[in-house]
Protein backbone atom coordinates (compact mmCIF):
# COMPACT_ATOMS: atom_id res chain seq x y z
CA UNK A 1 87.19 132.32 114.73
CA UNK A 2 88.55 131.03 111.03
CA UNK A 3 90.35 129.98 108.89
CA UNK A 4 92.41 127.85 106.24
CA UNK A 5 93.26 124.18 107.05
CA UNK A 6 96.58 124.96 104.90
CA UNK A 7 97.87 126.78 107.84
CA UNK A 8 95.56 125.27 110.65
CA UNK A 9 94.92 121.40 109.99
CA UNK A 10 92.12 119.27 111.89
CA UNK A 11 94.86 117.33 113.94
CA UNK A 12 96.52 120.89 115.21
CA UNK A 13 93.09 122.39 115.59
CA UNK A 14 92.02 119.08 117.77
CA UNK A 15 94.98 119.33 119.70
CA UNK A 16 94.92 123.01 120.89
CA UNK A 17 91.52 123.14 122.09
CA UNK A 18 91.74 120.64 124.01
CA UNK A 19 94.23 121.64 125.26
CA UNK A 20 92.56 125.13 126.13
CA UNK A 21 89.46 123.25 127.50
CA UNK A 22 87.51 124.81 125.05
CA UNK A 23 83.76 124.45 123.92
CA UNK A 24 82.01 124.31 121.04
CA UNK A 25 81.10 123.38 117.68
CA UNK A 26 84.20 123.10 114.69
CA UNK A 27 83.04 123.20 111.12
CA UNK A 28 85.05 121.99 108.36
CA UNK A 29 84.22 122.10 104.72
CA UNK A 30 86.61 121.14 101.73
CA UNK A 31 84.45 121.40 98.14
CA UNK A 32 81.29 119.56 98.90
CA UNK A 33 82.35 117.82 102.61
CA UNK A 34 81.46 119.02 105.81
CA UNK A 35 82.21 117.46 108.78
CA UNK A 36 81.47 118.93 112.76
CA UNK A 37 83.08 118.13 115.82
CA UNK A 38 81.85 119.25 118.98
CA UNK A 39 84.40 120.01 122.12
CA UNK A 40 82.43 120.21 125.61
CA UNK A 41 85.20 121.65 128.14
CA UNK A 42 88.58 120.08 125.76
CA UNK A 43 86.56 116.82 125.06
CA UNK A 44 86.29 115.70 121.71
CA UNK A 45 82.16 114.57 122.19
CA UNK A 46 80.84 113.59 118.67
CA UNK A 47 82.22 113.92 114.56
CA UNK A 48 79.77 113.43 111.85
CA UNK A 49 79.63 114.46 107.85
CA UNK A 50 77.52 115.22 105.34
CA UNK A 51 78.76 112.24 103.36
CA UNK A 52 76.68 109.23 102.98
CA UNK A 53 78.97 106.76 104.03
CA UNK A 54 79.17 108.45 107.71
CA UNK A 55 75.18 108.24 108.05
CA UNK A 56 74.57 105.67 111.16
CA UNK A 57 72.44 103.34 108.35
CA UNK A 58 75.29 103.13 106.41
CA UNK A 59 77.97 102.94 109.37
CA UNK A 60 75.18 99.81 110.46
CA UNK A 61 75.42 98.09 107.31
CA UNK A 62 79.34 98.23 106.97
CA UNK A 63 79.25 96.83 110.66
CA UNK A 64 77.41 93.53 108.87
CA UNK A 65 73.92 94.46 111.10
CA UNK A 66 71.35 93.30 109.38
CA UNK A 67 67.79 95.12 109.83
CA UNK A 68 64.33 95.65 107.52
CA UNK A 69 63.78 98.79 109.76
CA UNK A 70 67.28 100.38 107.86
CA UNK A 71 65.79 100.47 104.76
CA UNK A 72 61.91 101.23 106.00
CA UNK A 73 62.96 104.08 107.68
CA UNK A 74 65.27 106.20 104.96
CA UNK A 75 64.28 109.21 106.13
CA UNK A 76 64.74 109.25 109.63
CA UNK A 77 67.84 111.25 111.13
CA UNK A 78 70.22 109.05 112.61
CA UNK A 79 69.20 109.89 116.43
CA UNK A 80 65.13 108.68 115.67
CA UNK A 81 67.10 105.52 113.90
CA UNK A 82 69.29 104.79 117.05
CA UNK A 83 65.93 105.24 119.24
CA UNK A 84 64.24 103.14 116.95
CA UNK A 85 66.30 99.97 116.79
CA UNK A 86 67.01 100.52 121.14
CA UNK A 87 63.32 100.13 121.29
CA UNK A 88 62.49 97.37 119.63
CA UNK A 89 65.34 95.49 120.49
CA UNK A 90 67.72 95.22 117.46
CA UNK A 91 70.56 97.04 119.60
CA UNK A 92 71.62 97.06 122.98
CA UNK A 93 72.95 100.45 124.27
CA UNK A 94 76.28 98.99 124.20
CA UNK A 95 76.36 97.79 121.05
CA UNK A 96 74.81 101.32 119.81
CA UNK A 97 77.67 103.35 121.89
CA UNK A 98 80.13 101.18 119.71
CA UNK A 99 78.86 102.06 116.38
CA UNK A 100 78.21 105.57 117.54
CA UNK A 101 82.44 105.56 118.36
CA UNK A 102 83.21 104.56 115.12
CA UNK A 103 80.92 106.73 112.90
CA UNK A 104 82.73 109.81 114.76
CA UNK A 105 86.32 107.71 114.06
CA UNK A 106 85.27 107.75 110.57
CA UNK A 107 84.32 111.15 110.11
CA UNK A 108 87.29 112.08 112.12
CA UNK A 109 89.56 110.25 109.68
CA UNK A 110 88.61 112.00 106.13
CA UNK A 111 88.62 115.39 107.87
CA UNK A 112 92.34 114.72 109.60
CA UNK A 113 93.63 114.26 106.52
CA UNK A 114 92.53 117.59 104.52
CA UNK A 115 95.33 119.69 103.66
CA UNK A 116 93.19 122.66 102.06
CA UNK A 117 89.53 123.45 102.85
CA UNK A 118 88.09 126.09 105.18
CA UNK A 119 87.32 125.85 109.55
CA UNK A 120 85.22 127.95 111.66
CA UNK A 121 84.91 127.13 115.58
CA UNK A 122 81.60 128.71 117.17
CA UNK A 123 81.56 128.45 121.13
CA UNK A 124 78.23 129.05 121.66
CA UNK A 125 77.19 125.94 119.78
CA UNK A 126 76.34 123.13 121.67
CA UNK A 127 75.53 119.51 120.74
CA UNK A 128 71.92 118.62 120.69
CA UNK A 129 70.84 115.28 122.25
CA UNK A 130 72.72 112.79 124.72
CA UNK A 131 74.42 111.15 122.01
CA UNK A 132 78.34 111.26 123.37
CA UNK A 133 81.29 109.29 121.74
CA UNK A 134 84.63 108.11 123.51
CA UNK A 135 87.75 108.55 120.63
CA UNK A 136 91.48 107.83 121.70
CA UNK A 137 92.07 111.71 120.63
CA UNK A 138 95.78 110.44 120.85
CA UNK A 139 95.57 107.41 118.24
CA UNK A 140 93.77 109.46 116.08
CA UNK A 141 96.34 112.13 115.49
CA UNK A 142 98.84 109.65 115.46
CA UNK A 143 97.62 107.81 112.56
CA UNK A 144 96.86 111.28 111.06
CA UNK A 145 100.38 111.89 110.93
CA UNK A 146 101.41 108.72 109.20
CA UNK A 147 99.54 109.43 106.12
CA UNK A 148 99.70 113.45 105.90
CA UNK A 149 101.65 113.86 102.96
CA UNK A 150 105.19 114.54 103.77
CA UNK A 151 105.45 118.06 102.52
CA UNK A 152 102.83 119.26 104.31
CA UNK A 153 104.18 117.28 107.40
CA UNK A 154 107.60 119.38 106.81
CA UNK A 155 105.88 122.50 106.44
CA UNK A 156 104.90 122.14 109.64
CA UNK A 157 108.30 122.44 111.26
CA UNK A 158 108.97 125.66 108.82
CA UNK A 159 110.20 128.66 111.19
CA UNK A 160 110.06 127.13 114.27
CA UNK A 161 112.73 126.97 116.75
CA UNK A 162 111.20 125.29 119.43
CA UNK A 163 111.93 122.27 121.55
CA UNK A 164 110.60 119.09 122.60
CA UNK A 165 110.68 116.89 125.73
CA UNK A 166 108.58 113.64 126.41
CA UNK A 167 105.89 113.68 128.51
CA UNK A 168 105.02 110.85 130.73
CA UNK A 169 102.10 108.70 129.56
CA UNK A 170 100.60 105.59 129.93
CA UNK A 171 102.19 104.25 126.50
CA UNK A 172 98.79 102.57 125.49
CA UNK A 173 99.24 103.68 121.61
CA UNK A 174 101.92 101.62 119.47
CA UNK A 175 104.73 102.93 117.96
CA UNK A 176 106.39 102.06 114.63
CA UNK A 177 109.99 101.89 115.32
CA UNK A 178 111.09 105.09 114.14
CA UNK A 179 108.63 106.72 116.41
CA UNK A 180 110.06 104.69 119.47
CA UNK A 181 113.62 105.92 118.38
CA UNK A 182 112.67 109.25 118.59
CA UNK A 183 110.83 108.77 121.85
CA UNK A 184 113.82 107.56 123.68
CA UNK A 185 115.92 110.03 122.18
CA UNK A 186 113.86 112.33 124.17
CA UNK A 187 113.36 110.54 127.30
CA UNK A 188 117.10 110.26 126.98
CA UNK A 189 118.00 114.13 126.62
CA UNK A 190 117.72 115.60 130.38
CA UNK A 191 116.40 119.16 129.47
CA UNK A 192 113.87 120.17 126.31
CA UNK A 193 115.83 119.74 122.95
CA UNK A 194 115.76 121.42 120.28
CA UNK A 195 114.68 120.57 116.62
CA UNK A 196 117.72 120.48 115.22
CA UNK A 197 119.13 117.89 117.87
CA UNK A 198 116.85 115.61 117.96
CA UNK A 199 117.04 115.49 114.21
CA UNK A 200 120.66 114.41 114.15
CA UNK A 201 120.54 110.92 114.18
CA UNK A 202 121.25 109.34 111.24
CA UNK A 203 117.83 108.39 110.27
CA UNK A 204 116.25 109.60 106.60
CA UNK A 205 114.87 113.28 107.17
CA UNK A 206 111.41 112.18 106.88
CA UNK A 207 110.92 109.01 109.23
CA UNK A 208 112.64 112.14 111.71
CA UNK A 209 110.24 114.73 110.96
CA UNK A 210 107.13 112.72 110.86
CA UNK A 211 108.08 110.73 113.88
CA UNK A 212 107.93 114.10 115.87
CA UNK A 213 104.91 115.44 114.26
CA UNK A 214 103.44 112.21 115.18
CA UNK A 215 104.24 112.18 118.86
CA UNK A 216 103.72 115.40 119.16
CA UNK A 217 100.19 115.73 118.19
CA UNK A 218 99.87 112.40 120.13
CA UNK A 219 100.59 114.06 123.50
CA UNK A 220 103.58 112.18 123.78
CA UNK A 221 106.43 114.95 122.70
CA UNK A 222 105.53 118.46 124.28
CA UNK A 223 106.30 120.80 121.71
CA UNK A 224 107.06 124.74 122.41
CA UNK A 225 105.88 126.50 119.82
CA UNK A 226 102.77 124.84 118.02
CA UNK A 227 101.10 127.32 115.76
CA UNK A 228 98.09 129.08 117.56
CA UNK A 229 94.79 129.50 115.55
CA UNK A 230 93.23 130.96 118.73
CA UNK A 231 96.07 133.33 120.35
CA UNK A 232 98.03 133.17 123.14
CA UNK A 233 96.26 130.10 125.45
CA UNK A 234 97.29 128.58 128.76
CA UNK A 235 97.45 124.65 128.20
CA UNK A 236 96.46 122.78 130.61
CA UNK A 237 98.79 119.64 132.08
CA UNK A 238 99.46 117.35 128.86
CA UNK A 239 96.55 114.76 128.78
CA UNK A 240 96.74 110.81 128.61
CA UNK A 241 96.73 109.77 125.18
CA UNK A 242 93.71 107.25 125.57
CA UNK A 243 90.11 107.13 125.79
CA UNK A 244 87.82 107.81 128.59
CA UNK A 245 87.09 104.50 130.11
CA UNK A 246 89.89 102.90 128.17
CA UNK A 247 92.54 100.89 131.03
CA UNK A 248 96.28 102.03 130.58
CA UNK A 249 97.27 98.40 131.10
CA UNK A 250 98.44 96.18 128.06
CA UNK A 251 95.90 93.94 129.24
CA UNK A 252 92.90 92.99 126.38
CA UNK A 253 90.26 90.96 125.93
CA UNK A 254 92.87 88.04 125.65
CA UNK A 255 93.63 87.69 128.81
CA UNK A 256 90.81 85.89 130.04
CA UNK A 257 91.65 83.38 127.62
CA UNK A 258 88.61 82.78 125.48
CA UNK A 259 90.25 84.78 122.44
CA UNK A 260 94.21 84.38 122.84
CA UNK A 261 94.27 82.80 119.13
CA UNK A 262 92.31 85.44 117.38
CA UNK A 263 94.60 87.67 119.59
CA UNK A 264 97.62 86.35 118.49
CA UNK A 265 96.84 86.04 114.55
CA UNK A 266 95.99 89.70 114.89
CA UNK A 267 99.34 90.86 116.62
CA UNK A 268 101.15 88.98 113.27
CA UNK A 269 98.83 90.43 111.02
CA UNK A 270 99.67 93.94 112.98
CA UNK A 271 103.38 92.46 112.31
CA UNK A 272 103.27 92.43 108.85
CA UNK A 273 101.47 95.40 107.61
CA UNK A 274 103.91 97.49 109.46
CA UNK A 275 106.80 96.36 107.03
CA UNK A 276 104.27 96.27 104.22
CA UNK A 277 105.43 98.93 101.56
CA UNK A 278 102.55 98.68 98.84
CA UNK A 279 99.37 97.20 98.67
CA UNK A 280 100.34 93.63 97.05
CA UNK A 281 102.69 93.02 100.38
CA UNK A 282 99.26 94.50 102.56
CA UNK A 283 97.04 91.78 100.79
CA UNK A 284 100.58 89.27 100.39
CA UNK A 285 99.63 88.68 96.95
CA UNK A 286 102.50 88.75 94.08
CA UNK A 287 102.49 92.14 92.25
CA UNK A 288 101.48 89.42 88.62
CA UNK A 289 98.42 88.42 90.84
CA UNK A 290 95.13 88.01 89.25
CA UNK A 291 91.68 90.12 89.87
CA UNK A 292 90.62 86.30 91.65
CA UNK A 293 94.05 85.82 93.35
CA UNK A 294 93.29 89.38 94.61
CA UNK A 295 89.47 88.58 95.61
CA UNK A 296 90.66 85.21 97.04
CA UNK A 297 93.18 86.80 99.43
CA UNK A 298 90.88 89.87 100.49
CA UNK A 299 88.05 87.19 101.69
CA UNK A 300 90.71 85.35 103.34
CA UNK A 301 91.71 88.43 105.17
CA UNK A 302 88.37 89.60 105.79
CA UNK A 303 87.16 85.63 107.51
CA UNK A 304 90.10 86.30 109.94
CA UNK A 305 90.26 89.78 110.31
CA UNK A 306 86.69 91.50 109.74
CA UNK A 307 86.23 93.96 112.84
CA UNK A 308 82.98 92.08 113.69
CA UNK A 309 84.71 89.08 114.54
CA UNK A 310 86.68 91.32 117.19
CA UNK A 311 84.03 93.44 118.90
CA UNK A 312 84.14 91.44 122.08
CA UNK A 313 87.52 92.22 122.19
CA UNK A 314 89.14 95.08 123.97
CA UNK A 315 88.79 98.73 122.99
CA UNK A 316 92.49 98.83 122.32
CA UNK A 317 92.84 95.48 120.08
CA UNK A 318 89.41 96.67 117.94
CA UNK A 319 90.28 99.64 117.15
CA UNK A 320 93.69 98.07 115.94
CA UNK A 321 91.90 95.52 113.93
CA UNK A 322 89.42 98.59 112.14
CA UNK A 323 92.70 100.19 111.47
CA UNK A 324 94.03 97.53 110.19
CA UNK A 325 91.27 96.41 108.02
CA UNK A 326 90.53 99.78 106.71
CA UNK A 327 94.17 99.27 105.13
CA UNK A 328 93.23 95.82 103.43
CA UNK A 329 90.33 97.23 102.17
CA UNK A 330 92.03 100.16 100.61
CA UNK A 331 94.28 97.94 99.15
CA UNK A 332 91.75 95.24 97.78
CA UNK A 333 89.94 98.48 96.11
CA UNK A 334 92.98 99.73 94.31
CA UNK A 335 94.22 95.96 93.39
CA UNK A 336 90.68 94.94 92.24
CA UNK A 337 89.82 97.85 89.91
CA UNK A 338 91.94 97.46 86.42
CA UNK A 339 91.80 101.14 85.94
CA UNK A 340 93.23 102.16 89.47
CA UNK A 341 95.52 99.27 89.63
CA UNK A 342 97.00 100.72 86.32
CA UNK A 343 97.73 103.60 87.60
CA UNK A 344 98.91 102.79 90.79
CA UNK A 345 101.08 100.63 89.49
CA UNK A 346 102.37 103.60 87.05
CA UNK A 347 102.60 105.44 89.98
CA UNK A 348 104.38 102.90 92.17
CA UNK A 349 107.25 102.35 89.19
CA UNK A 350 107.80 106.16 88.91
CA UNK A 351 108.31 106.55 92.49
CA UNK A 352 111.02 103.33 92.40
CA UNK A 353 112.86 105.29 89.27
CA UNK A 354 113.01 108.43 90.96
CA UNK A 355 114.59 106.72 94.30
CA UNK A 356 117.16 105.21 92.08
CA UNK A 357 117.96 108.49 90.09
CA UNK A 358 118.20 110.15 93.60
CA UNK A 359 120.53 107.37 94.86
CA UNK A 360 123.46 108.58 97.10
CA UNK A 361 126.72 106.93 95.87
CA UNK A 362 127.18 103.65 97.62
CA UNK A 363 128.83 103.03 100.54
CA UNK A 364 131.96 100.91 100.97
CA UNK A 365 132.55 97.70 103.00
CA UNK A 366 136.02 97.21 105.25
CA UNK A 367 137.87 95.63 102.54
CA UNK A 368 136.64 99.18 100.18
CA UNK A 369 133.87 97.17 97.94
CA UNK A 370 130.91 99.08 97.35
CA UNK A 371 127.28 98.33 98.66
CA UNK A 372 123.92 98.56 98.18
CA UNK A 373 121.82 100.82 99.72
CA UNK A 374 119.87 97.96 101.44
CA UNK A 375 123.32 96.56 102.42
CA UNK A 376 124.59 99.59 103.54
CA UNK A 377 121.55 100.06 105.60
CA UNK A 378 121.71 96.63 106.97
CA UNK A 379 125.55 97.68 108.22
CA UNK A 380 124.59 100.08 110.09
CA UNK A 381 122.09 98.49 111.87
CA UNK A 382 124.17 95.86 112.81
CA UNK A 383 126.75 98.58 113.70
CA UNK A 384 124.09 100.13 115.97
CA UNK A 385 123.05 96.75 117.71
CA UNK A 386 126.60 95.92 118.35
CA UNK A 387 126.97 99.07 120.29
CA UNK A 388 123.53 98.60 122.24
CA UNK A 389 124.79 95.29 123.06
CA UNK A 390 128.13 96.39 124.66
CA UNK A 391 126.75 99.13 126.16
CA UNK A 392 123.73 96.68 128.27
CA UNK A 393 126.88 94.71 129.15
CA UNK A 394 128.75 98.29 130.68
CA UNK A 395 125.01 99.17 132.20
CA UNK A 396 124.46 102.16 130.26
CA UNK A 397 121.06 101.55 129.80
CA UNK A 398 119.86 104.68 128.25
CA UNK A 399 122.64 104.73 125.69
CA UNK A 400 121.79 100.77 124.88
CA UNK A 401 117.91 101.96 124.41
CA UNK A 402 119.21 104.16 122.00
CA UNK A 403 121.01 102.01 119.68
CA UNK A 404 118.91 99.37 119.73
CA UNK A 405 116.15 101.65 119.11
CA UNK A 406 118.18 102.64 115.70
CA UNK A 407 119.11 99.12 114.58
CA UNK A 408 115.41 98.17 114.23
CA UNK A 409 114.37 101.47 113.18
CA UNK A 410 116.90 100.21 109.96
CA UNK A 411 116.27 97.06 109.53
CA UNK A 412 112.48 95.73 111.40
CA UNK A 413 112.45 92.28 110.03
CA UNK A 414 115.47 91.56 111.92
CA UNK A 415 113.58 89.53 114.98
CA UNK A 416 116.94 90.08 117.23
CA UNK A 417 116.73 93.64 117.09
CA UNK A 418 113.09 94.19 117.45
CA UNK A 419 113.43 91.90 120.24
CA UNK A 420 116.65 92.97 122.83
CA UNK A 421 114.98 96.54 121.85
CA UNK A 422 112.14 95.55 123.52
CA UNK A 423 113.45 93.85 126.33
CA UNK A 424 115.78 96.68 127.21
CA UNK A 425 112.89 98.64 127.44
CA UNK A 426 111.36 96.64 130.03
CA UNK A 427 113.13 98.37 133.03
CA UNK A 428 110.96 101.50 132.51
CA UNK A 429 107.68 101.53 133.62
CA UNK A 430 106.81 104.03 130.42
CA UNK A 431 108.06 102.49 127.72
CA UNK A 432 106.70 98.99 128.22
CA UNK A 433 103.61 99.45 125.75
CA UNK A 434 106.41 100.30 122.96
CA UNK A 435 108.50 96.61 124.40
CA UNK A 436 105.46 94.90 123.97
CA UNK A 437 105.26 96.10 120.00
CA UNK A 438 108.65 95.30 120.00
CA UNK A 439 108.46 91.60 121.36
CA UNK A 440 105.41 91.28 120.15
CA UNK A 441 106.92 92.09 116.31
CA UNK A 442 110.08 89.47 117.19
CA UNK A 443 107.67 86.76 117.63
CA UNK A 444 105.68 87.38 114.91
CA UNK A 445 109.12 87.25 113.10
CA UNK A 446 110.40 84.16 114.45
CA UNK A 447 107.59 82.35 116.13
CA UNK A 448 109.98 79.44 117.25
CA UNK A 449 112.42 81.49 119.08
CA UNK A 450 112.25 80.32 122.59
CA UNK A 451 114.21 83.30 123.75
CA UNK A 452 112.02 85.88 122.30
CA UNK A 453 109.21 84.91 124.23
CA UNK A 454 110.80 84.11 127.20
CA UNK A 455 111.32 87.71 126.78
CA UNK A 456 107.99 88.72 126.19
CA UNK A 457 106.35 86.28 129.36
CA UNK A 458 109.20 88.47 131.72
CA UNK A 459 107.37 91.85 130.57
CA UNK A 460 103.98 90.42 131.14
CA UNK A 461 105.44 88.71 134.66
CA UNK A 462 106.66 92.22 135.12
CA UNK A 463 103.24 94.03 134.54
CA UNK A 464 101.34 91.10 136.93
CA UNK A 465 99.52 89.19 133.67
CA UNK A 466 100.36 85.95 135.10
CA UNK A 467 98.12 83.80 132.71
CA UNK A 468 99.90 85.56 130.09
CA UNK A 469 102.98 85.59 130.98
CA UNK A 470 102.38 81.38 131.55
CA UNK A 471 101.00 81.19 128.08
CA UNK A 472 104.67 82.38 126.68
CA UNK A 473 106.46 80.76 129.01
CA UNK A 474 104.85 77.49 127.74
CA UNK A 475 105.38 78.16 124.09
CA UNK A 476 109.22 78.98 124.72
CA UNK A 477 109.45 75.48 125.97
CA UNK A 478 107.20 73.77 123.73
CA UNK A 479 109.60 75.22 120.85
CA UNK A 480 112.59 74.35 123.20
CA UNK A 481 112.15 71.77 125.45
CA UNK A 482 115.96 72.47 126.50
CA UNK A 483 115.32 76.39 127.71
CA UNK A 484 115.94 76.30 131.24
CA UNK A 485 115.13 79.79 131.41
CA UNK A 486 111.68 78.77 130.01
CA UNK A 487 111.24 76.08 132.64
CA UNK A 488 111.89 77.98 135.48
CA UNK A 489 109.66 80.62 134.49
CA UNK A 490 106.81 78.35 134.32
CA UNK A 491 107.65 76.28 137.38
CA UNK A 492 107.52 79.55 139.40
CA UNK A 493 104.42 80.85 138.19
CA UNK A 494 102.50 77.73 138.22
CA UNK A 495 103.37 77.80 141.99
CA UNK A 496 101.70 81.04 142.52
């Protein structure tokens, strides 16, 4: 079986055979790239490419290991390298399984994002060796989707009539907010609803469409009529959206205490680039910055953030951090080059001219004054959190979710919204990853707000992370000495 990734992309292609169970050997090319991923019954086993970068030497030396042996032995494939450095000691197994994950994470992540190129899926191919990876399938096609290029995301609703319901998961992936507004839109809806519904909510046509594709391909929004590359199949039950191995908890390496800070100056960091919209607010440099202002930030960033610093950590908070830093570096390549800042910059301008040429007249205040788009923008998602207020005082949770879900879709560096959002979503048991972003994101916000993580310590009280939930619980009062609410709290799990 074959074909073009302009009609069958890696993501889609990922997605239904696992879904079929199928295995085998997929082979991409686009120009000179190749990449393979082998499937062994619907599980995504190993990714590799023929590009340099993805060798294991190569993945070893961005990693920061340091080894004679990785230059002495050049010519060695990468499984007589891995045997190699196991034998004489310069790598545990574990250490080697985690390097092995993210060469097949890299791989993955040039490949999910072809838009042209040609596939071909053997299933008499079988991978050679014992070398086996573990990749959160569902993370991975997430963050696909957030950097397709819109057109080809919206091509991918063309023709379709089909509908969408949410699927329970375990909610171990985080959500930007338009995602989680679309999630509860479905977990709202009590049958499957279609496109066209779940589109009508107010929100710009794109963070609609590319929420969907995203949760779709995630495993988190079934969707009825994906296009087939291999007929008519018989899906199996909708899979978890996390790793083998990988706990559904919200529980990481943090919570034994030794790395709470590094923990915390990761979930601002986390904060941040999700409001980011260009690479001077990713690095938080000025847009005049100099090539050393530029350098000077990016080895700040890297001290704090490198992914080596983090591999004790939990799966869930490294592979965050790699994601993260991936971004920074992209940024600090672009900002550090004259030539591609140049034109990025040229870029960036043209983009900001054509938004303002495309500008929908304004809209008009109560007393018939005109606004700005950010103002009117910032109305309505005051509008909306007025309504999700009223409506937790009338107990209609699912329509408060709702609203609140919209205000901070509109306006995210507003720490109130992100933060009743996230608290309403406490009460279900499948939506507390997305409160933790959302709490999480308020504090980051407005790290003196008592309130906001008194919040957050009643989700982790809620989910049984006591020495969490006492960690918040003592910052609300430390910022507050007068919150009773924060007192209590502390009082009553100090007793336990």
């Amino acid at each position: 079986m074959e074909g073009q990734l302009s009609e069958h992309p890696l993501a889609e292609l990922i997605r239904e055979i696992t879904s079929a169970g199928f295995t085998g050997a997929l082979r991409l090319s686009r120009e000179r790239a190749k990449v393979i991923v082998y499937f062994a019954e619907g599980q995504l086993i190993f990714a590799g490419s023929n590009l340099r970068v993805h060798r294991l030497r190569e993945v070893l030396k961005a990693s920061g290991f340091r080894d004679a042996r990785l230059e002495s032995t050049s010519t060695s494939s990468d499984e007589e390298l891995a045997d190699a450095l196991i034998k004489n000691g310069s790598l545990t197994s574990k250490s080697l399984q985690s390097i092995r994950n993210r060469q097949a994470c890299d791989a993955l992540r040039v490949a999910l994002l072809w838009t042209d190129g040609h596939w071909q899926f053997d299933q008499r191919v079988r991978l050679a060796g014992k070398t086996r990876v573990q990749v959160d399938i569902g993370r991975l096609l997430l963050e696909c989707a957030r950097h397709l290029p819109f057109p080809f995301v919206k091509s991918r609703f063309d023709n379709t009539n089909g509908t969408y319901s949410a699927v329970s998961a375990d909610n171990s992936i985080d959500l930007f907010p338009s995602e989680g507004f679309m999630l509860s839109r479905a977990n709202a809806a009590a049958k499957a609803t279609p496109l066209a519904e779940l589109t009508a909510n107010g929100i710009p046509e794109e963070d609609s469409l590319r929420s969907i594709y995203a949760l779709s391909l995630s495993g988190l929004l079934q969707r009825s009529d994906w296009p087939l590359a291999f007929g008519t199949l018989i899906p199996r039950s909708p899979r978890k959206s996390r790793a083998v191995g990988t706990p559904s908890s919200v529980a990481t390496a943090g919570e034994s205490g030794e790395v709470v800070d590094d923990a915390a100056d990761a979930d601002a960091l986390f904060a941040r680039l999700k409001n980011a919209g260009d690479h001077y607010e990713v690095l938080d440099v000025p847009r005049a910055a100099s090539v050393d202002e530029v350098k000077k930030a990016y080895r700040t960033l890297g001290r704090r953030f490198h992914p080596d610093r983090f591999h004790q950590s939990g799966p869930e908070l490294l592979s965050r951090i790699e994601s993260a830093f991936a971004r920074i570096a992209q940024a600090y390549e672009t900002l550090s080059d004259p030539a591609q800042r140049t034109d990025y910059d040229k870029r960036r301008m043209s983009k900001a001219r054509v938004s303002v040429a495309e500008k929908p007249e304004a809209a008009r205040d109560r007393n018939g004054a005109k606004q700005t788009a950010a103002q009117s923008q910032e109305s309505r998602a005051e509008n909306s959190f007025r309504h999700g207020m009223d409506a937790l005082q009338r107990n209609q949770h699912d329509e408060a979710i709702r609203f609140l879900a919209e205000a901070a879709m509109l306006d995210p560096r507003q720490a109130r919204y992100r933060a009743h959002y996230g608290h309403a979503l406490i009460r279900r048991s499948n939506t507390r990853r997305i409160a933790e972003t959302e709490l999480q994101a308020a504090v980051a916000l407005e790290p003196d707000n008592s309130s906001f993580r008194v919040m957050l310590a009643e989700l982790y009280q809620s989910l049984g992370l006591r020495r969490r939930a006492e960690g918040e619980a003592a910052r609300a009062l430390a910022a507050d000495p007068k919150n009773e609410a924060a007192r209590a709290m502390l009082a009553n799990l100090q007793s336990k």
